[in-house]
Structure formats: structure tokens, C-alpha cells
PDB file of N, CA and C in Angstrom:
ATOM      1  N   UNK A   1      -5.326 -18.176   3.612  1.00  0.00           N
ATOM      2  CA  UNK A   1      -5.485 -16.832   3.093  1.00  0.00           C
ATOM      3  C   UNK A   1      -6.704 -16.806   2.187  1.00  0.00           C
ATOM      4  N   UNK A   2      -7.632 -16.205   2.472  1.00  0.00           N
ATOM      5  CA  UNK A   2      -8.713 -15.887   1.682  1.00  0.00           C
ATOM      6  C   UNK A   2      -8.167 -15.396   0.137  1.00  0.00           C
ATOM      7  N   UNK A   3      -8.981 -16.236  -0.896  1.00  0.00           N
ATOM      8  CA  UNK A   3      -9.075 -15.778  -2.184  1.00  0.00           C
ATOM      9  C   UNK A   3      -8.848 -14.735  -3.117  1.00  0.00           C
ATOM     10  N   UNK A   4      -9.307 -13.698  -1.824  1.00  0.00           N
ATOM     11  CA  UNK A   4      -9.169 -12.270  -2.711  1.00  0.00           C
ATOM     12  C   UNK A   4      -8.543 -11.600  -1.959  1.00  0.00           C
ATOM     13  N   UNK A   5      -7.407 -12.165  -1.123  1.00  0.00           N
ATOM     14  CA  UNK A   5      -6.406 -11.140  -0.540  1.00  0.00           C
ATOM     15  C   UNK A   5      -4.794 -11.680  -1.395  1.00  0.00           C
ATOM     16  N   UNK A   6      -3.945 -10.588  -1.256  1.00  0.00           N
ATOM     17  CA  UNK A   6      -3.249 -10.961  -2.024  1.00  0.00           C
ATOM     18  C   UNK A   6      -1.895 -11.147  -0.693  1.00  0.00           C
ATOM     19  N   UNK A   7      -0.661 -11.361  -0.775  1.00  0.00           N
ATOM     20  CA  UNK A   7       0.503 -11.719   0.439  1.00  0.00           C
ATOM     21  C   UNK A   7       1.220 -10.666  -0.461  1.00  0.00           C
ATOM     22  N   UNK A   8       1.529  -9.136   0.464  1.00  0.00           N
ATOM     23  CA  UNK A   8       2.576  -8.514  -0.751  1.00  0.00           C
ATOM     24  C   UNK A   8       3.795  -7.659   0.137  1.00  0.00           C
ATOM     25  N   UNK A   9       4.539  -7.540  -0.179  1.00  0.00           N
ATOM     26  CA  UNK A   9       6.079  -7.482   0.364  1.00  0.00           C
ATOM     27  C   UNK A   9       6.238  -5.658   0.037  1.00  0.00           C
ATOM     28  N   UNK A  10       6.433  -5.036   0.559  1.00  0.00           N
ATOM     29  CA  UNK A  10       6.575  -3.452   0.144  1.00  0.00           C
ATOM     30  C   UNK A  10       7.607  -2.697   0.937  1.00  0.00           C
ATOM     31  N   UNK A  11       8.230  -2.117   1.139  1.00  0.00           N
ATOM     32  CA  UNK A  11       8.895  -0.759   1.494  1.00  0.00           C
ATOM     33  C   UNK A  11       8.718   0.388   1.183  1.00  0.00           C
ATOM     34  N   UNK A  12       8.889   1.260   1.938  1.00  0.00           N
ATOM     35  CA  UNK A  12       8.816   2.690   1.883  1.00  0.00           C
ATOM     36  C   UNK A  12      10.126   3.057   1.805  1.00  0.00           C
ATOM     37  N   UNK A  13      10.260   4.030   0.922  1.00  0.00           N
ATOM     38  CA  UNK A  13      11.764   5.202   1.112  1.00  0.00           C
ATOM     39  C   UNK A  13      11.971   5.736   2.216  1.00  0.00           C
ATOM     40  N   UNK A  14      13.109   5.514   2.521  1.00  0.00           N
ATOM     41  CA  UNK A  14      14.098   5.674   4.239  1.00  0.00           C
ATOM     42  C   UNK A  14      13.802   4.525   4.789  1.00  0.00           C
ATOM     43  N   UNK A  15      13.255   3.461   5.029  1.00  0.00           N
ATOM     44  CA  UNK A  15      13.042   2.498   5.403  1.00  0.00           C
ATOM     45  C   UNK A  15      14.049   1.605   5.471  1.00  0.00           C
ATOM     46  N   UNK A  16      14.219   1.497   6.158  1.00  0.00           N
ATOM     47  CA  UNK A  16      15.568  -0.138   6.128  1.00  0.00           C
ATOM     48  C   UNK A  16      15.142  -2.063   6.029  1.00  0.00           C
ATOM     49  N   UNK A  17      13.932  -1.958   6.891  1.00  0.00           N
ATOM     50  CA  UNK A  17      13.287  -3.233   6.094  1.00  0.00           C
ATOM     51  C   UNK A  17      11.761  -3.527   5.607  1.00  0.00           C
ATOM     52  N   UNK A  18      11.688  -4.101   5.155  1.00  0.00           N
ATOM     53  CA  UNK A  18      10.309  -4.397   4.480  1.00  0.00           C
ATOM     54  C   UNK A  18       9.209  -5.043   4.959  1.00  0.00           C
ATOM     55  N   UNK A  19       7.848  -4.428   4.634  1.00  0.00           N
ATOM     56  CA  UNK A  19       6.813  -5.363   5.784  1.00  0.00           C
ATOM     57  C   UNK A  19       6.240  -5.940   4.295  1.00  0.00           C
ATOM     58  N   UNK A  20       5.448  -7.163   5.526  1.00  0.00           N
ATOM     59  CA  UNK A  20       4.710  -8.431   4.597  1.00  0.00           C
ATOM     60  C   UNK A  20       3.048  -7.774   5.141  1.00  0.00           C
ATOM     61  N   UNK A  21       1.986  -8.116   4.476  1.00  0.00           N
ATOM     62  CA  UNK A  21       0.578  -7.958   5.170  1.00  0.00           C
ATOM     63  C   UNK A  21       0.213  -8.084   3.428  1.00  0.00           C
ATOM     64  N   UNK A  22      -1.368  -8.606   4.006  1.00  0.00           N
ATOM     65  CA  UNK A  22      -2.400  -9.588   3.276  1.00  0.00           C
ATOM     66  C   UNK A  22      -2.977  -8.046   2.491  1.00  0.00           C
ATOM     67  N   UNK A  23      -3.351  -7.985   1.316  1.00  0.00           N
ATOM     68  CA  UNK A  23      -4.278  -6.847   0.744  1.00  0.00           C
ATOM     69  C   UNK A  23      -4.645  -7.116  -0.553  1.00  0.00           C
ATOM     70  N   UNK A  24      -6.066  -6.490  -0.798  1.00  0.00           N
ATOM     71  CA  UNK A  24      -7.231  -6.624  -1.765  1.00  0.00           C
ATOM     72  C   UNK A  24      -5.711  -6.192  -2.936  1.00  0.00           C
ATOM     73  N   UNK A  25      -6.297  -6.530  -4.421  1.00  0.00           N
ATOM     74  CA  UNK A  25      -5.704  -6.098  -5.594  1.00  0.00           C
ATOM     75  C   UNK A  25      -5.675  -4.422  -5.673  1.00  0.00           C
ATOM     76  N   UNK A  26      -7.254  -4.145  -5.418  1.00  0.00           N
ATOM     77  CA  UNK A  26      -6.577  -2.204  -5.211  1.00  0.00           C
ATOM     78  C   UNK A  26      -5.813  -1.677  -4.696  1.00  0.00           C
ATOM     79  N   UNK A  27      -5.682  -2.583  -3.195  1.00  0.00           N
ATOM     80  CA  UNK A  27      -4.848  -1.806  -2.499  1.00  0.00           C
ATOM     81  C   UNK A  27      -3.883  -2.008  -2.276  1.00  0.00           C
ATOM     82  N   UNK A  28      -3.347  -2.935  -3.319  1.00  0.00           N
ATOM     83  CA  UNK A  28      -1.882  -3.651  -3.449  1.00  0.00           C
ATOM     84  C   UNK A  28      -1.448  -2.472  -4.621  1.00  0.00           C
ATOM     85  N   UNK A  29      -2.312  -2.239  -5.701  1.00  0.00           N
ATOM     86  CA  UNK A  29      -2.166  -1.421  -6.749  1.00  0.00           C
ATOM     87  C   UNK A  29      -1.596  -0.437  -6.114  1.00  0.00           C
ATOM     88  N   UNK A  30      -2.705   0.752  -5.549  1.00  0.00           N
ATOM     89  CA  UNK A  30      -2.395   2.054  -4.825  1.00  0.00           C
ATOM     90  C   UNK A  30      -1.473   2.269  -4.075  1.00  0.00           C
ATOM     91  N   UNK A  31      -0.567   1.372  -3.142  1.00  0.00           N
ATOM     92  CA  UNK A  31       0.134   0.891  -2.381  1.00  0.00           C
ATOM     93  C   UNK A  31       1.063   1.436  -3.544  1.00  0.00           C
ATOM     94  N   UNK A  32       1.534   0.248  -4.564  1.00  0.00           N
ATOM     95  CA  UNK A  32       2.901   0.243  -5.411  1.00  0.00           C
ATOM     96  C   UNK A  32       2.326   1.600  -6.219  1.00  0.00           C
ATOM     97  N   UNK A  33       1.716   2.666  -6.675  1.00  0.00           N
ATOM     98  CA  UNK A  33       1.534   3.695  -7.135  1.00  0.00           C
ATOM     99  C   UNK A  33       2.138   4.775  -6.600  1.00  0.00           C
ATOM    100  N   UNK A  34       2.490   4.551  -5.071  1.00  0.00           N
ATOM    101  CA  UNK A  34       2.692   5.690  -4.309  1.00  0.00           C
ATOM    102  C   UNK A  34       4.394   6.008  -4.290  1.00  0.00           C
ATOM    103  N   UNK A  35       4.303   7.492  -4.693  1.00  0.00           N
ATOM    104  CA  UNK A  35       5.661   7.976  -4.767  1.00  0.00           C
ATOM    105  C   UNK A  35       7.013   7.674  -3.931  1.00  0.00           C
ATOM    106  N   UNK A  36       6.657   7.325  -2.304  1.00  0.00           N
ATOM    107  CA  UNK A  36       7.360   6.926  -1.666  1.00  0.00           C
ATOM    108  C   UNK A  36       7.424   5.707  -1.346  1.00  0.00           C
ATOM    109  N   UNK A  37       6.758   4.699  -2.465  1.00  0.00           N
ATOM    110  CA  UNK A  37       6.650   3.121  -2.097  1.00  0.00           C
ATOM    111  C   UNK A  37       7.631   3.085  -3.326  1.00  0.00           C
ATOM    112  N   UNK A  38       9.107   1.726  -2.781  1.00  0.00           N
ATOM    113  CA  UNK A  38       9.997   1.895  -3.589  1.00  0.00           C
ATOM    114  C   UNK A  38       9.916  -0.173  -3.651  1.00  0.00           C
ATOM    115  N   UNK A  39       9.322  -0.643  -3.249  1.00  0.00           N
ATOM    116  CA  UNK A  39       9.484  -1.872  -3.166  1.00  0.00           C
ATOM    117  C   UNK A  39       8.000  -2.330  -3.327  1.00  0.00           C
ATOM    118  N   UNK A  40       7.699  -3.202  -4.354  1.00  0.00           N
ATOM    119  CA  UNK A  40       6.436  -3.585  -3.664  1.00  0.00           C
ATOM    120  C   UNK A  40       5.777  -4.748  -4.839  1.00  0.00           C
ATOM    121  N   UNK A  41       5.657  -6.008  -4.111  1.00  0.00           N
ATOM    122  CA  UNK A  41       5.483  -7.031  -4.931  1.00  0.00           C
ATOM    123  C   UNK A  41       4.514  -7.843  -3.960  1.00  0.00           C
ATOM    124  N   UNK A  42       3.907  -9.267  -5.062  1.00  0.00           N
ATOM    125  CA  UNK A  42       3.212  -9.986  -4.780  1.00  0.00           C
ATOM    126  C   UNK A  42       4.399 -11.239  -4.705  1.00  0.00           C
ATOM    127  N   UNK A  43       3.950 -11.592  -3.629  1.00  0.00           N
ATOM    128  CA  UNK A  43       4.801 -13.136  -2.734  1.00  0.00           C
ATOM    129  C   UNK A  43       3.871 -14.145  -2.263  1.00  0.00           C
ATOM    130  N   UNK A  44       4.666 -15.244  -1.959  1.00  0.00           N
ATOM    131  CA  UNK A  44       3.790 -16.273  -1.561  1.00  0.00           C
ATOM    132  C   UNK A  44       4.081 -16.782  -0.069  1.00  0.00           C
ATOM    133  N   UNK A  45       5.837 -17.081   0.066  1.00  0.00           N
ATOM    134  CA  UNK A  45       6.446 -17.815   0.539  1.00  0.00           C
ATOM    135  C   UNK A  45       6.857 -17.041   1.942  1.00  0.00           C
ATOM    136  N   UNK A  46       6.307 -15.936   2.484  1.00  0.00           N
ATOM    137  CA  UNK A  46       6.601 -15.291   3.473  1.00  0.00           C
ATOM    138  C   UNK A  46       5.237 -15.109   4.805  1.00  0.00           C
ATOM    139  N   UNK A  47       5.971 -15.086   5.854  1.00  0.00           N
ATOM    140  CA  UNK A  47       4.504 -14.586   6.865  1.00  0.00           C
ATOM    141  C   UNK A  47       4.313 -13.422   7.009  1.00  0.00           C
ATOM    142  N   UNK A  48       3.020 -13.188   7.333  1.00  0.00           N
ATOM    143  CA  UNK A  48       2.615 -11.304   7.269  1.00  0.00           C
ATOM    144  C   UNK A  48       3.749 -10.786   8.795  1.00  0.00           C
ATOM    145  N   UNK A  49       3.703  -9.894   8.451  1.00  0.00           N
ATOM    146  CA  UNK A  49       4.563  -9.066   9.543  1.00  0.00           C
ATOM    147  C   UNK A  49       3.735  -7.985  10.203  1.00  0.00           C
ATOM    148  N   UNK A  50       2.552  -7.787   9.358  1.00  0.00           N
ATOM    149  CA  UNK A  50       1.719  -6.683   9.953  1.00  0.00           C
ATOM    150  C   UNK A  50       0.320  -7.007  10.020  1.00  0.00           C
ATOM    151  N   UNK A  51      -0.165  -6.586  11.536  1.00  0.00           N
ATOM    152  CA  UNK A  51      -1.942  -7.124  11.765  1.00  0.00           C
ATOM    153  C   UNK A  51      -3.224  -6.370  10.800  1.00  0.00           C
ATOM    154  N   UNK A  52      -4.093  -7.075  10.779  1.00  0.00           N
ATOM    155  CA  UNK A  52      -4.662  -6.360  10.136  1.00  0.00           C
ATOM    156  C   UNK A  52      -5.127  -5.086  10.700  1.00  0.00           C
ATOM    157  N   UNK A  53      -5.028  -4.463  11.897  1.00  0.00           N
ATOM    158  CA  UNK A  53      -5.313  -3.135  12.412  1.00  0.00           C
ATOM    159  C   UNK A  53      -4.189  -1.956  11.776  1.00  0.00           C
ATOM    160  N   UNK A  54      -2.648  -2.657  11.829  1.00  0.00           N
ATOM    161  CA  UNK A  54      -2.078  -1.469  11.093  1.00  0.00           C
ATOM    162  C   UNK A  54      -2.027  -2.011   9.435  1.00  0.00           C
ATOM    163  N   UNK A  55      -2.823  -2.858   8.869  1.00  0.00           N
ATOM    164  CA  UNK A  55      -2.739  -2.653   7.292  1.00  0.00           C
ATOM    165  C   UNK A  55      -4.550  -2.044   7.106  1.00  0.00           C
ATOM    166  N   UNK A  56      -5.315  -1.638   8.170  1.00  0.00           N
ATOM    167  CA  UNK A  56      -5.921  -0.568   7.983  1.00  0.00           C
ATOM    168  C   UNK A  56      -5.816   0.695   7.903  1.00  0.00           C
ATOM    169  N   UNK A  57      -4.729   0.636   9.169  1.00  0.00           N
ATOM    170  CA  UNK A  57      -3.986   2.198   8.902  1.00  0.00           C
ATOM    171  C   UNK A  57      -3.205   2.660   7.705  1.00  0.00           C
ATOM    172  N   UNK A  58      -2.517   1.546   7.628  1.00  0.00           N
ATOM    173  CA  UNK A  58      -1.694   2.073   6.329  1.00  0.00           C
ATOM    174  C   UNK A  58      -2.644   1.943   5.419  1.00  0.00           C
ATOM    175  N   UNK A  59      -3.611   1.660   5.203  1.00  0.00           N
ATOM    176  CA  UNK A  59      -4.729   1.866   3.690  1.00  0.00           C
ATOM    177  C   UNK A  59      -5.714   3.136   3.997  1.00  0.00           C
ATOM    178  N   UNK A  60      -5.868   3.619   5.225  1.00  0.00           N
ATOM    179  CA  UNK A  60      -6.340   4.947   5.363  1.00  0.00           C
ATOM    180  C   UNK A  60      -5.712   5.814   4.990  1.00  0.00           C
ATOM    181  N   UNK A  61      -3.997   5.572   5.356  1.00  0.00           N
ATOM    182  CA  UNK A  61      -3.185   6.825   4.809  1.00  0.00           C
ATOM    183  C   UNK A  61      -3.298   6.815   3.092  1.00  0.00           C
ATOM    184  N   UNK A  62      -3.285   5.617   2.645  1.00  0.00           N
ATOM    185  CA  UNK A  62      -2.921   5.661   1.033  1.00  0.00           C
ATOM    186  C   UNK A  62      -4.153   6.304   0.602  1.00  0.00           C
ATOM    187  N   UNK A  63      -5.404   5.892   1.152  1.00  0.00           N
ATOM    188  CA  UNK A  63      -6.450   6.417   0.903  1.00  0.00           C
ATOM    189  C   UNK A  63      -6.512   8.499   1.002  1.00  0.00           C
ATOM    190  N   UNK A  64      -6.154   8.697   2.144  1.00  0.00           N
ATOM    191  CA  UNK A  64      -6.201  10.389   2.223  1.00  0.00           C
ATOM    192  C   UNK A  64      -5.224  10.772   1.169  1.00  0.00           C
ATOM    193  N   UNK A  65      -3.998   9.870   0.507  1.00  0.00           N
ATOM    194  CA  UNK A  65      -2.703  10.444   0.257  1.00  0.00           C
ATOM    195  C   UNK A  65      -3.708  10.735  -1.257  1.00  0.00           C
ATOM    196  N   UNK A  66      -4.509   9.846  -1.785  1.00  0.00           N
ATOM    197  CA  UNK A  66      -4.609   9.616  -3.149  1.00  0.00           C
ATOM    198  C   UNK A  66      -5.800  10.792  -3.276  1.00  0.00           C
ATOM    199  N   UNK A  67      -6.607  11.412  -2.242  1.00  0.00           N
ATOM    200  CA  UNK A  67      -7.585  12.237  -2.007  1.00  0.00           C
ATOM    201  C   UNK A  67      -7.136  13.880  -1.973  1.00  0.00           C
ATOM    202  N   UNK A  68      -5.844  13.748  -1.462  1.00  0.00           N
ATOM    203  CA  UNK A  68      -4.911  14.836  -1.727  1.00  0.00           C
ATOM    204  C   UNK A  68      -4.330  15.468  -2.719  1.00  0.00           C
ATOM    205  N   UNK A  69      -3.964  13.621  -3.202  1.00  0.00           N
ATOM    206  CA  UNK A  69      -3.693  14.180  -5.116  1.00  0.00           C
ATOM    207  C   UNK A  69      -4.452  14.710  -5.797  1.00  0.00           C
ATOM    208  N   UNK A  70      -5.410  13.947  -6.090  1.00  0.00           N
ATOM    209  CA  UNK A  70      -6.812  14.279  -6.947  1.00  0.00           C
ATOM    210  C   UNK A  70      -7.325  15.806  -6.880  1.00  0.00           C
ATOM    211  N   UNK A  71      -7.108  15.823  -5.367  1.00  0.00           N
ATOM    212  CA  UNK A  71      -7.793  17.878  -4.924  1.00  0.00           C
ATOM    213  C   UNK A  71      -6.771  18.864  -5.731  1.00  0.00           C
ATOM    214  N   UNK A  72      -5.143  18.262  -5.341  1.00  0.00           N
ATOM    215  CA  UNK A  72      -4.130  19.389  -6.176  1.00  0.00           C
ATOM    216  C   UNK A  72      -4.218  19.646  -7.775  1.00  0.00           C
ATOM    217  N   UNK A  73      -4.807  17.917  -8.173  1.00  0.00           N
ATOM    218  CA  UNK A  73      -4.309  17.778  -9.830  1.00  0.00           C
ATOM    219  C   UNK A  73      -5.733  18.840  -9.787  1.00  0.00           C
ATOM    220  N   UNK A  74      -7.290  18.167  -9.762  1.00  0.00           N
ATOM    221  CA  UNK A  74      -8.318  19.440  -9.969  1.00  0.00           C
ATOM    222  C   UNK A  74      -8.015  20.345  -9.953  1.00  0.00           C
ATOM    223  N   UNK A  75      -7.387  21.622  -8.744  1.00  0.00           N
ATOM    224  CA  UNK A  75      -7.063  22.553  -8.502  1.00  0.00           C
ATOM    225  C   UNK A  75      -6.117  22.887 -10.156  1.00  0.00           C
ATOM    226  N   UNK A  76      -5.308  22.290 -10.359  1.00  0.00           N
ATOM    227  CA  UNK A  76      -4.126  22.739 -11.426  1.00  0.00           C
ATOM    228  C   UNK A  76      -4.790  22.713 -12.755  1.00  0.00           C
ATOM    229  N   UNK A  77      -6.090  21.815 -12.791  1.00  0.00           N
ATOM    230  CA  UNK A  77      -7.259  21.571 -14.035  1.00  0.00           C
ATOM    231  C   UNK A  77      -7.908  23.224 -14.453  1.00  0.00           C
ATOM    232  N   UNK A  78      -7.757  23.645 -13.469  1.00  0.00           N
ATOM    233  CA  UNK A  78      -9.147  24.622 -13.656  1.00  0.00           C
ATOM    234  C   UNK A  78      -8.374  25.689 -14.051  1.00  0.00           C
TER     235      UNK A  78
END
């Protein structure tokens, strides 16, 4: 595992089990920030469960989700 990836364990709400996949410190952060992420830690001792094609996807979604916020909170600023 490269240096600057981290091994992190997460769930989503309604979810019944939990995926493993490799991710940078931000996007381990943003990940456990998100309202419907109810699980979400740094591990060592487990294998990834997800390729890196869908832990792109899932970091595109966190990415639009957090782009969404930002537009509503502005909007409520002004």
C-alpha cells in the first residue's frame, strides 16, 4: 500500500455491510463528514473490497455531494 493511501472501513446508512478501499487522508476525512456515512475508520488488518474504479466513483459522488452543500449554505449566506 502506498504511503499516502490510507486502508479505511466505512458504511453508509441502510446498508447492511461495510466496504474496505484504499483513500488519500481528504478523502477518508470527507467520506466520515458525510451525513449518511455512519461507520467509518482507519484499519490495517483487512483486504480492500472495492477497485479502485468504484472508489473513484464513490469520491466523485462525495465530491458533487460537498459542491451541493457549499451552493445551499452560500445561497442561505446572502
Amino acid at each position: 500500500m502506498s504511503d499516502n493511501l490510507l486502508l479505511v472501513k466505512f458504511r453508509f446508512d441502510g446498508e447492511t455491510k461495510s466496504q474496505v478501499g484504499k483513500f488519500t487522508y481528504e478523502q477518508y476525512d470527507n467520506l466520515r463528514s458525510l451525513p449518511i456515512t455512519v461507520e467509518c475508520k482507519i484499519i490495517s488488518n483487512e483486504k480492500p473490497t472495492l477497485s479502485k474504479e468504484e472508489i473513484d466513483i464513490i469520491n466523485q459522488k462525495v465530491i458533487d455531494a460537498w459542491k451541493a452543500d457549499r451552493s445551499h449554505t452560500s445561497k442561505l449566506a446572502k
